[in-house]
Protein backbone atom coordinates (compact mmCIF):
# COMPACT_ATOMS: atom_id res chain seq x y z
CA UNK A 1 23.68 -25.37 63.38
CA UNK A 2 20.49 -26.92 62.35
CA UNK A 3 20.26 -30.20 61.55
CA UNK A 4 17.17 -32.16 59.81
CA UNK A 5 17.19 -35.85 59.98
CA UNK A 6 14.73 -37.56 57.49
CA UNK A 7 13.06 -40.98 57.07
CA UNK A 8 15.04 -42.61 60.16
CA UNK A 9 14.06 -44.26 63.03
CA UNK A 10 14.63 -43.89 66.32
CA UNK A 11 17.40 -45.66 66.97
CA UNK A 12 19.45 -44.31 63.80
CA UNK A 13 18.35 -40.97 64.76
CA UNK A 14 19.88 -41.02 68.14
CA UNK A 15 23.45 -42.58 66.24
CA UNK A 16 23.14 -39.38 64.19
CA UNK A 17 22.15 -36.75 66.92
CA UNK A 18 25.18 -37.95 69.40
CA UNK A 19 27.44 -37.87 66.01
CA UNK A 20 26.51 -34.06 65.46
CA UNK A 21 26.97 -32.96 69.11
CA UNK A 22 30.42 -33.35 68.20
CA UNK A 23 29.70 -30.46 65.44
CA UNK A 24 29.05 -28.26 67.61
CA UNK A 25 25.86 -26.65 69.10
CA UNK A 26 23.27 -28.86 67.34
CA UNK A 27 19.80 -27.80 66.81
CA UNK A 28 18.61 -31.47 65.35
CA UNK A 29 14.85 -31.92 64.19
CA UNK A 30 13.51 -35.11 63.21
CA UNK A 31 10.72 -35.84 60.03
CA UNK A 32 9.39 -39.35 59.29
CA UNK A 33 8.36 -38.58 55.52
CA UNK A 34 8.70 -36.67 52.61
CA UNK A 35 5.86 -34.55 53.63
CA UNK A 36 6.77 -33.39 57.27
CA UNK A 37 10.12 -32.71 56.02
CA UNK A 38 8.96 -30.42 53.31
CA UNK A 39 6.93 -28.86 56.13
CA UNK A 40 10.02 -28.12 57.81
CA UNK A 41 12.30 -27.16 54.82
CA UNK A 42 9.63 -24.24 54.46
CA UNK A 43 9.89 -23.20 57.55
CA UNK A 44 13.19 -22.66 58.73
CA UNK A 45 16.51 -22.89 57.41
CA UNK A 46 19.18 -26.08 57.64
CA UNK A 47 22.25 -26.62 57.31
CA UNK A 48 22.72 -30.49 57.10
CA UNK A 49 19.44 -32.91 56.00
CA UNK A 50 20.32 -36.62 56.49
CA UNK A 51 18.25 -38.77 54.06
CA UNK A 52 17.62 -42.17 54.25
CA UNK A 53 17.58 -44.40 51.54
CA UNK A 54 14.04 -44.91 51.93
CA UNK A 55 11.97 -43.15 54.46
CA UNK A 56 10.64 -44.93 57.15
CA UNK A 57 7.41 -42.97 58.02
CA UNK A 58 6.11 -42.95 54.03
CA UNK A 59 8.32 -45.34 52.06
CA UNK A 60 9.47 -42.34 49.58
CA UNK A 61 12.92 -42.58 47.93
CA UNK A 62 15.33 -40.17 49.50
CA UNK A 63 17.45 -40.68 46.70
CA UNK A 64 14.96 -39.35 43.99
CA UNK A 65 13.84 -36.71 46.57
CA UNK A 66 17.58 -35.36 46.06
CA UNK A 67 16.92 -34.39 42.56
CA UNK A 68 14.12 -31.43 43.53
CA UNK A 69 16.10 -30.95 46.84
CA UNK A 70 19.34 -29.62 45.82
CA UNK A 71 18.23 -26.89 43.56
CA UNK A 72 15.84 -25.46 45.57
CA UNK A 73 17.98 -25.49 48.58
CA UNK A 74 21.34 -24.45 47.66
CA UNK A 75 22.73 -23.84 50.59
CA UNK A 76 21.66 -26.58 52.59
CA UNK A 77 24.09 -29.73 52.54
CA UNK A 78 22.58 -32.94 51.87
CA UNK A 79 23.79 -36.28 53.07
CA UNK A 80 22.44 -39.74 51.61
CA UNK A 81 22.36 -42.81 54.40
CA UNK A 82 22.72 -45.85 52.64
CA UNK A 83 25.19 -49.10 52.73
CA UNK A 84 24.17 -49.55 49.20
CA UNK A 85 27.02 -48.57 46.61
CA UNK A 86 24.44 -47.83 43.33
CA UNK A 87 22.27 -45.72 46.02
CA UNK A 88 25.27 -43.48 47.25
CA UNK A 89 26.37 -43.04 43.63
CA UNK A 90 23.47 -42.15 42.53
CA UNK A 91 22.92 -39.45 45.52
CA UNK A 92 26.20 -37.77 44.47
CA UNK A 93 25.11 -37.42 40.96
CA UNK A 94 21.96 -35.96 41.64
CA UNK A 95 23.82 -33.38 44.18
CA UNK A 96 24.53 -34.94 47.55
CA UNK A 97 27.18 -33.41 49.29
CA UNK A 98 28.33 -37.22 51.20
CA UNK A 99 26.63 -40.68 51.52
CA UNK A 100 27.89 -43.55 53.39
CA UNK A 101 25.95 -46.16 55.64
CA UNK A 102 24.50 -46.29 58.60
CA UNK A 103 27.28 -48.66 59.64
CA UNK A 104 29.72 -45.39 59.28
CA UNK A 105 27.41 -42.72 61.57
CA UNK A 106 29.42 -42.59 64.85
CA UNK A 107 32.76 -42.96 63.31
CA UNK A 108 35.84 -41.18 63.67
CA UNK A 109 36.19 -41.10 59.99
CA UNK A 110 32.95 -40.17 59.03
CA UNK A 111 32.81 -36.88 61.74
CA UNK A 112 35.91 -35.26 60.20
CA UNK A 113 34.61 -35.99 56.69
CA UNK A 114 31.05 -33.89 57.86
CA UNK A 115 33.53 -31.26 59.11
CA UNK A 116 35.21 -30.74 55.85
CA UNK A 117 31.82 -30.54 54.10
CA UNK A 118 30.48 -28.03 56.36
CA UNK A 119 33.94 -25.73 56.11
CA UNK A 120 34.41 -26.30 52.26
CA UNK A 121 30.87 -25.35 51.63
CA UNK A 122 30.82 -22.26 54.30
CA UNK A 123 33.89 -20.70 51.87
C-alpha cells in the first residue's frame, strides 16, 4: 500500500508511519507542501494521503486543497489531520474519506476506523 503523508512534520510523520505498519506492508512517502506533493501525486499512484490542516513546509490549506484533490484522484482515499471540529467538517464535505486529530493517530480506535475505509472503498 502506498501511503503519502502531507504538510507534517517529523515527529507527526513518524506517529503516522508506525500507525500504518499496522496496515500492512506500507510504502509511506513524505511531502512538506502543496507542490512536492503534487509532484508525487503525478507520479505514482496512492492509496491513503494524510493532509494536514495546514502544511508545514508552505503554509497551504489542506482543507481547500481537498476540493481539486478528490476529483482528480478518485481512487485515492484522503484523510484530513486536524483537532479542529469546523476543519474536519469541512474536509468531509469537500470529499475526505476520515479526519480526526493528531491526538487520535496511534489509537486503537482510529486504526480499525482506517481499516474500514480502505475495505469499504476497495468493494
Amino acid at each position: 500500500m502506498n501511503v503519502l503523508s502531507v504538510g507534517n512534520c517529523g515527529f507527526d510523520d513518524s506517529h503516522l508511519k508506525s500507525m500504518c505498519a499496522g496496515l500492512g506492508s506500507v510504502h509511506f512517502v513524505r511531502a512538506m507542501g502543496q507542490a512536492e506533493a503534487a509532484r508525487q501525486l503525478a507520479e505514482q499512484s496512492f492509496d491513503l494521503v494524510f493532509l494536514n490542516r495546514i502544511f508545514d513546509g508552505d503554509q497551504c490549506s489542506g482543507v481547500e486543497w481537498l476540493g481539486e484533490l478528490v476529483p482528480s484522484h478518485p481512487s485515492t482515499r484522503f484523510v484530513l489531520l486536524s483537532e479542529q471540529a469546523a476543519a474536519q467538517s469541512r474536509a468531509l464535505e469537500l470529499g475526505a474519506h476520515a479526519s480526526f486529530g493528531k491526538s487520535q493517530v496511534g489509537v486503537p480506535g482510529t486504526l480499525d476506523l482506517l481499516r474500514r475505509m480502505l475495505a469499504s472503498d476497495a468493494s
